[in-house]
N, C-alpha and C. Protein backbone atom coordinates (compact mmCIF):
# COMPACT_ATOMS: atom_id res chain seq x y z
N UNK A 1 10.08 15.76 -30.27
CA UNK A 1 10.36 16.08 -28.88
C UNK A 1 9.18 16.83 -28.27
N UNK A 2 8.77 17.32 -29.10
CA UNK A 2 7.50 18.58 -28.64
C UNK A 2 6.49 17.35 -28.19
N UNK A 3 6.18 16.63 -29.36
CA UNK A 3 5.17 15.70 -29.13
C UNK A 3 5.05 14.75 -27.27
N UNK A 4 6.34 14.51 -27.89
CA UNK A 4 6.76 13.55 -26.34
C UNK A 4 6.52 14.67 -24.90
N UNK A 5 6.65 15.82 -24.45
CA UNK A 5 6.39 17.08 -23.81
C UNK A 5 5.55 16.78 -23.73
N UNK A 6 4.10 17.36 -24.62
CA UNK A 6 3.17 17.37 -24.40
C UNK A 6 2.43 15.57 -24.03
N UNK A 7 2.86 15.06 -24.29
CA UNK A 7 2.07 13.53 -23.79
C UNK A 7 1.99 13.40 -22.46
N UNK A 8 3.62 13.54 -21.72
CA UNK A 8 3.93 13.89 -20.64
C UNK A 8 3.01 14.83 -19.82
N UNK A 9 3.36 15.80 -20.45
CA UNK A 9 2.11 16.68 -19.67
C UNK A 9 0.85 16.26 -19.31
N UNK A 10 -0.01 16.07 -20.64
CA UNK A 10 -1.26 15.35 -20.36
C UNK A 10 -1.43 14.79 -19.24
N UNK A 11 -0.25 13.39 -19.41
CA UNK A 11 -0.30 12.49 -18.34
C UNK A 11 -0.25 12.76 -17.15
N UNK A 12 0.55 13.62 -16.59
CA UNK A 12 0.11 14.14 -15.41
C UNK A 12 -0.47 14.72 -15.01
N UNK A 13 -1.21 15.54 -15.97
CA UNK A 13 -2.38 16.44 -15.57
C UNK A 13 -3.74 15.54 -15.67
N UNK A 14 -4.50 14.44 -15.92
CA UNK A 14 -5.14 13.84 -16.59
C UNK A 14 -5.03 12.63 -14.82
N UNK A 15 -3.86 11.88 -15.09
CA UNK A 15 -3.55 11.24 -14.32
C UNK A 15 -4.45 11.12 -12.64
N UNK A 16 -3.59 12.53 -11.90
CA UNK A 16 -4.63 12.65 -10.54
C UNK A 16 -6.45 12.78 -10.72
N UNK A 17 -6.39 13.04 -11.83
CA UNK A 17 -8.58 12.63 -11.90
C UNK A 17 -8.59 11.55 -11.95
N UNK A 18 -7.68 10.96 -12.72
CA UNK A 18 -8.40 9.32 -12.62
C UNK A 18 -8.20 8.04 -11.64
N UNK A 19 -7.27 8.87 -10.67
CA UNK A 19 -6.61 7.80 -9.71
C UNK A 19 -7.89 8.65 -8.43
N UNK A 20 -8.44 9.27 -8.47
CA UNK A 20 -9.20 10.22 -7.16
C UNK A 20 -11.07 9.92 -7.51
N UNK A 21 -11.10 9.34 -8.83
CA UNK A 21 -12.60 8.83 -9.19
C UNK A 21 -13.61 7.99 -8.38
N UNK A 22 -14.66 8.42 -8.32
CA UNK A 22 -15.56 7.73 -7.48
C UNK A 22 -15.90 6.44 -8.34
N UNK A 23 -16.70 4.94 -7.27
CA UNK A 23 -17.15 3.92 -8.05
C UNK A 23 -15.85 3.06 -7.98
N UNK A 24 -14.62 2.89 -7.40
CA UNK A 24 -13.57 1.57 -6.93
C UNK A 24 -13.36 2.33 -5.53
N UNK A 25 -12.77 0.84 -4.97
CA UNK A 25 -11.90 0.82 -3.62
C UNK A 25 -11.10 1.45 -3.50
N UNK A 26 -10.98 2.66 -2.16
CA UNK A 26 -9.43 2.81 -2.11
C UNK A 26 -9.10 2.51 -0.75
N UNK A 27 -7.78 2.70 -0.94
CA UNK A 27 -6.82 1.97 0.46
C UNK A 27 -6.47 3.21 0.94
N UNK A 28 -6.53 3.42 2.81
CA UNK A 28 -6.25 4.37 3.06
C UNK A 28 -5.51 3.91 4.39
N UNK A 29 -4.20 4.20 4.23
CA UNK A 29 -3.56 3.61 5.41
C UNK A 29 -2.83 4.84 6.28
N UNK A 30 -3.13 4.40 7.52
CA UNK A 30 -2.75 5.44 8.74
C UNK A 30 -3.11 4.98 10.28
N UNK A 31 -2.87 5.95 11.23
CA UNK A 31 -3.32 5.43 12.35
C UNK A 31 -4.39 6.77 12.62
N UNK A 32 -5.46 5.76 13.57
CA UNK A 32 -6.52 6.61 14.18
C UNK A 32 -6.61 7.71 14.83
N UNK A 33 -6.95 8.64 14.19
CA UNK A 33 -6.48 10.05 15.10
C UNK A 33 -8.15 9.84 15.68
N UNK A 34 -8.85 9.93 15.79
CA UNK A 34 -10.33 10.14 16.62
C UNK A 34 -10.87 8.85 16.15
N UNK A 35 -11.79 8.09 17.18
CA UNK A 35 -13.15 7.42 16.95
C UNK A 35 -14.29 7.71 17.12
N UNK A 36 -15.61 7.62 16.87
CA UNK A 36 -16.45 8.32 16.48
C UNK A 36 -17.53 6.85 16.58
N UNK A 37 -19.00 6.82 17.07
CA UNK A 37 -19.59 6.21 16.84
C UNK A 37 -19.91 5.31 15.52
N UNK A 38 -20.01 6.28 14.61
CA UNK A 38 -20.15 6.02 13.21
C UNK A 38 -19.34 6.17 12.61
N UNK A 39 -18.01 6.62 12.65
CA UNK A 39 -16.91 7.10 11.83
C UNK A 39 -15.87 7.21 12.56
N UNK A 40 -14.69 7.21 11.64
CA UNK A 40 -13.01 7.42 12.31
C UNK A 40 -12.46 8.32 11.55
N UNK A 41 -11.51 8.93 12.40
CA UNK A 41 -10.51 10.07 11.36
C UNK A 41 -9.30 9.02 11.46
N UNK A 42 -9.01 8.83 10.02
CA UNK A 42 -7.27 8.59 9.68
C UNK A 42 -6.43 9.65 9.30
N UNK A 43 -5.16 9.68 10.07
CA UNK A 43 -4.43 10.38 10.07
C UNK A 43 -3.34 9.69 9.04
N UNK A 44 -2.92 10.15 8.23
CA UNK A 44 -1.90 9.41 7.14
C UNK A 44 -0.36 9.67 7.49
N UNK A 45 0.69 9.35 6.56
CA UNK A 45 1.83 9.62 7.19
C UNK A 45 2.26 11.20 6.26
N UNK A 46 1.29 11.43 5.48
CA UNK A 46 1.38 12.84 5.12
C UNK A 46 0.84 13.74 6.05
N UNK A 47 0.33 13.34 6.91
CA UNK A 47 -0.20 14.45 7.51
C UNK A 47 -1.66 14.77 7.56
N UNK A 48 -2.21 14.15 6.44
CA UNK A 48 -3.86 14.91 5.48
C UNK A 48 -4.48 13.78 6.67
N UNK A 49 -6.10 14.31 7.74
CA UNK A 49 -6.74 13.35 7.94
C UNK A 49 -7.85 13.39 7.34
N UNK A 50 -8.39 12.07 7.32
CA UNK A 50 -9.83 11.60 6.14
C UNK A 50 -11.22 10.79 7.08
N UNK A 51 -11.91 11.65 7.42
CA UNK A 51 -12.90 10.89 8.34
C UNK A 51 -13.64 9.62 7.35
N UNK A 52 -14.00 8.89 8.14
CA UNK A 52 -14.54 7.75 6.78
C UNK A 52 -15.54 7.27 7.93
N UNK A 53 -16.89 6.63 7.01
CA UNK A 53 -18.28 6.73 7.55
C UNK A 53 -17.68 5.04 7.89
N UNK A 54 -18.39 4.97 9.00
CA UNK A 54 -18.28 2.76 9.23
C UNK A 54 -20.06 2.64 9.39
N UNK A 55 -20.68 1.72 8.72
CA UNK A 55 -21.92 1.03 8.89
C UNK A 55 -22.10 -0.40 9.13
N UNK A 56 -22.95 -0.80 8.95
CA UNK A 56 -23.06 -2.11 9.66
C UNK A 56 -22.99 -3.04 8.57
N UNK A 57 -22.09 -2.92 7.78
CA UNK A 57 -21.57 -3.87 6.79
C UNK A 57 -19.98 -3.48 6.78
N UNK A 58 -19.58 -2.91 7.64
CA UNK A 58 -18.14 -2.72 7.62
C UNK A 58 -17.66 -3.57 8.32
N UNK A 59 -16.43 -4.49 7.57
CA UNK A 59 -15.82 -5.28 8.74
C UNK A 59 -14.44 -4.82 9.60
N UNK A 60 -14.31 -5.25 10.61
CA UNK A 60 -13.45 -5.04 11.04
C UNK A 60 -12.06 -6.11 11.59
N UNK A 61 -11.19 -5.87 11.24
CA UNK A 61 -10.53 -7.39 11.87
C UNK A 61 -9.55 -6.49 12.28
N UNK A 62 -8.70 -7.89 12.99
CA UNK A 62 -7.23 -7.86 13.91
C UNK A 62 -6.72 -9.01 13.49
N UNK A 63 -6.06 -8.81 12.47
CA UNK A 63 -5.35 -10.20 12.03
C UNK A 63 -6.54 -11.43 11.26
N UNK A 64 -7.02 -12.29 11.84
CA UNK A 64 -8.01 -12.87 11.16
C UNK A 64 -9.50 -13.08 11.98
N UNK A 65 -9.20 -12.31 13.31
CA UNK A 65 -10.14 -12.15 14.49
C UNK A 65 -10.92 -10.87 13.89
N UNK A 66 -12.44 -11.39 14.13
CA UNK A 66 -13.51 -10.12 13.66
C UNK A 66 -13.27 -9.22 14.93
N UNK A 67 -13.17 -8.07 14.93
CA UNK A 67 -13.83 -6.79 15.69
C UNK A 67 -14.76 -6.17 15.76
N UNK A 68 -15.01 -5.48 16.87
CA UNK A 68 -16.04 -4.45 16.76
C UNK A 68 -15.56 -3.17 16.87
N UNK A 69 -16.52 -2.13 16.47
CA UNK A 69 -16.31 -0.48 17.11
C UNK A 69 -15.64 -0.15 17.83
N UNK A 70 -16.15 -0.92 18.56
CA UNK A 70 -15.75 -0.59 20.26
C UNK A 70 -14.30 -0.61 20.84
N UNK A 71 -13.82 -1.72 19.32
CA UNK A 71 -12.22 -2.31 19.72
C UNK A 71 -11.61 -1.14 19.33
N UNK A 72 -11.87 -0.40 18.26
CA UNK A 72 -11.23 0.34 17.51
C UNK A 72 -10.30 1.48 18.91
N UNK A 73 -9.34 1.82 19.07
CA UNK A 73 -8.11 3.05 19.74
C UNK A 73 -7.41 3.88 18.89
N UNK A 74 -7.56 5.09 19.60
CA UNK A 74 -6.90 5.92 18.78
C UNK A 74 -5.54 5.73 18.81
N UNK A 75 -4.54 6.00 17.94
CA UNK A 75 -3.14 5.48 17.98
C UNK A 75 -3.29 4.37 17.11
N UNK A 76 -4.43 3.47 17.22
CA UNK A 76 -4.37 1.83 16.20
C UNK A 76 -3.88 2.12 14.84
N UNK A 77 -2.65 1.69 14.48
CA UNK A 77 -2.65 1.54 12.65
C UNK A 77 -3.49 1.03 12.21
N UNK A 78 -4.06 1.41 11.16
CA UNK A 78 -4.76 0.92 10.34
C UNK A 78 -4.69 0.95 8.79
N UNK A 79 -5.46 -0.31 7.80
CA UNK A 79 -5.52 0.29 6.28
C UNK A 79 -7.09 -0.34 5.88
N UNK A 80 -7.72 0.92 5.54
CA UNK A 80 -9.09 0.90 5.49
C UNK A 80 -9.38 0.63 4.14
N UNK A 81 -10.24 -0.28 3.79
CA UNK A 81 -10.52 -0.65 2.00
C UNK A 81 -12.32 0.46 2.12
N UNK A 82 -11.95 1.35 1.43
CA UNK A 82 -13.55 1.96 1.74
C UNK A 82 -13.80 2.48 -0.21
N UNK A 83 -15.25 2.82 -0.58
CA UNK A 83 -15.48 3.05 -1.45
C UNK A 83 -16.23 4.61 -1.25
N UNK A 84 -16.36 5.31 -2.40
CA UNK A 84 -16.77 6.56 -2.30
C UNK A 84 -15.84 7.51 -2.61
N UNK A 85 -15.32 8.70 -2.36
CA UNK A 85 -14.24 9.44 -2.33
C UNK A 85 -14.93 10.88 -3.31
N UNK A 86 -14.19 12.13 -4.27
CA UNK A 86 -14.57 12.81 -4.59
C UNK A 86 -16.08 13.24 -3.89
N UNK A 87 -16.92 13.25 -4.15
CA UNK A 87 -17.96 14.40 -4.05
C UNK A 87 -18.38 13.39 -3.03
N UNK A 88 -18.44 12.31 -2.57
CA UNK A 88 -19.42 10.84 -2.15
C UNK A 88 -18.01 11.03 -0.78
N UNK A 89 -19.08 10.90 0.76
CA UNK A 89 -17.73 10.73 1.50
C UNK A 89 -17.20 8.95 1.52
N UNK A 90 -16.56 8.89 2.33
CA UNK A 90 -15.59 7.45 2.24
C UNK A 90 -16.59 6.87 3.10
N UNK A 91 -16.94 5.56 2.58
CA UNK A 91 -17.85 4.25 3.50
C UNK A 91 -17.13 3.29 3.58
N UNK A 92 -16.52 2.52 5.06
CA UNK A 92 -14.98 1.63 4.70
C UNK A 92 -15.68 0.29 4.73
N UNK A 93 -15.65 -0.63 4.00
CA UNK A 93 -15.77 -1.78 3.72
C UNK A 93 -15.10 -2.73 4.63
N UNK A 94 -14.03 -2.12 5.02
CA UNK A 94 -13.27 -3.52 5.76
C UNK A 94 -11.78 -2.55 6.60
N UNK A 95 -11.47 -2.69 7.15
CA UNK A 95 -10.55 -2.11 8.67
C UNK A 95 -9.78 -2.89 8.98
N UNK A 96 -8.67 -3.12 8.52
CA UNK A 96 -7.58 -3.91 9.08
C UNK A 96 -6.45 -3.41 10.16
N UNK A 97 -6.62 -3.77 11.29
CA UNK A 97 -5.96 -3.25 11.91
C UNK A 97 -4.65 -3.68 12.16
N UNK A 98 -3.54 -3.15 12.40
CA UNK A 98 -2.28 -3.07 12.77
C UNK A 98 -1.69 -3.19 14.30
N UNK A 99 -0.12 -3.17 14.76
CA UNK A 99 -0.09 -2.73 15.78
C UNK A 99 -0.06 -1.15 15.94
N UNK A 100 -0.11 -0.73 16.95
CA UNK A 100 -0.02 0.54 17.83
C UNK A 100 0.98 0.51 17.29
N UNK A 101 1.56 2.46 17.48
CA UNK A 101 2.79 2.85 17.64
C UNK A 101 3.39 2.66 18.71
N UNK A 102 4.40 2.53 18.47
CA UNK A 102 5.45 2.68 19.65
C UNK A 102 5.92 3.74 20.31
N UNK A 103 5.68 3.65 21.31
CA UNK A 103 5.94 5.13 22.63
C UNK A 103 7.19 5.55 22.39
N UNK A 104 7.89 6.65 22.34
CA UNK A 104 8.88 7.37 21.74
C UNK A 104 9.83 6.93 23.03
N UNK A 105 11.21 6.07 23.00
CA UNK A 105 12.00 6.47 24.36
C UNK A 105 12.37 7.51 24.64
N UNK A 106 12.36 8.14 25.90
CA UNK A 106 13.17 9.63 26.15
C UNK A 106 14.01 9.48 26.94
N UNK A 107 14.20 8.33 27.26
CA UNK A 107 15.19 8.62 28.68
C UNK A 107 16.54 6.90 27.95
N UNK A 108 18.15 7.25 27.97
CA UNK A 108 18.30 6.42 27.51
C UNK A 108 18.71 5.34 28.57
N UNK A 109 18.66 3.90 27.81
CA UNK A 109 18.34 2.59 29.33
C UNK A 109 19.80 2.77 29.80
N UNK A 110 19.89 2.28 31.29
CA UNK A 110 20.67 1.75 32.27
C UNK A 110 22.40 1.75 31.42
N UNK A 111 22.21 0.72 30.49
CA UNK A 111 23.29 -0.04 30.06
C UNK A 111 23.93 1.17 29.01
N UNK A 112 23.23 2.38 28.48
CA UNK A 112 23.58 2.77 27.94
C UNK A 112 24.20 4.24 28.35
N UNK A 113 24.28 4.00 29.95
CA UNK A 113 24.58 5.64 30.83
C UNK A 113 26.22 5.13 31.32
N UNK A 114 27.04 5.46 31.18
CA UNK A 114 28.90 5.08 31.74
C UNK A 114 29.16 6.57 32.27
């Protein structure tokens, strides 16, 4: 039982270094809190935002339509394939964009006031 404990342990302690390692892709999905000439902040659904560098090998699409920079809005969902992370900042490889959020209703419709 002791044995099995401690494996456990390891594993989770061991675990977050090797999933946070520089040298693979990671996926970082969120919507755009800032755009930036060279870079975007993603805002995640935790909360944490992650600025990530864009260069001129980053692609960008909308479905299977290329984009540019320029298209990029703040609010746009997105899930960014970028490499780098730990000590190296994030360089995104590729930008897939999503729809927008949806505007919060505040007022309720017509059909729903008696």
């Amino acid at each position: 039982m002791k044995r099995i404990a401690l494996a456990l342990l390891l594993a989770f302690t061991v675990v977050p270094f090797l999933s946070a390692h520089e040298g693979h892709d990671h996926k970082i999905m969120g919507t755009l809190a800032a755009v930036h000439d060279s870079s975007v902040d993603v805002k995640a659904t935790d909360g944490k935002t992650t600025t990530i560098t864009l260069n001129d090998k980053t692609k960008i699409l909308h479905g299977t339509m290329a984009m540019k920079i320029a298209d990029l809005k703040t609010g746009d969902r997105v899930v960014v394939t970028a490499t780098g992370g730990g000590k190296d900042p994030f360089v995104a490889k590729e930008i897939k964009i999503g729809a927008a959020t949806a505007a919060k209703v505040t007022t309720k419709p017509a059909s729903a006031k008696k």
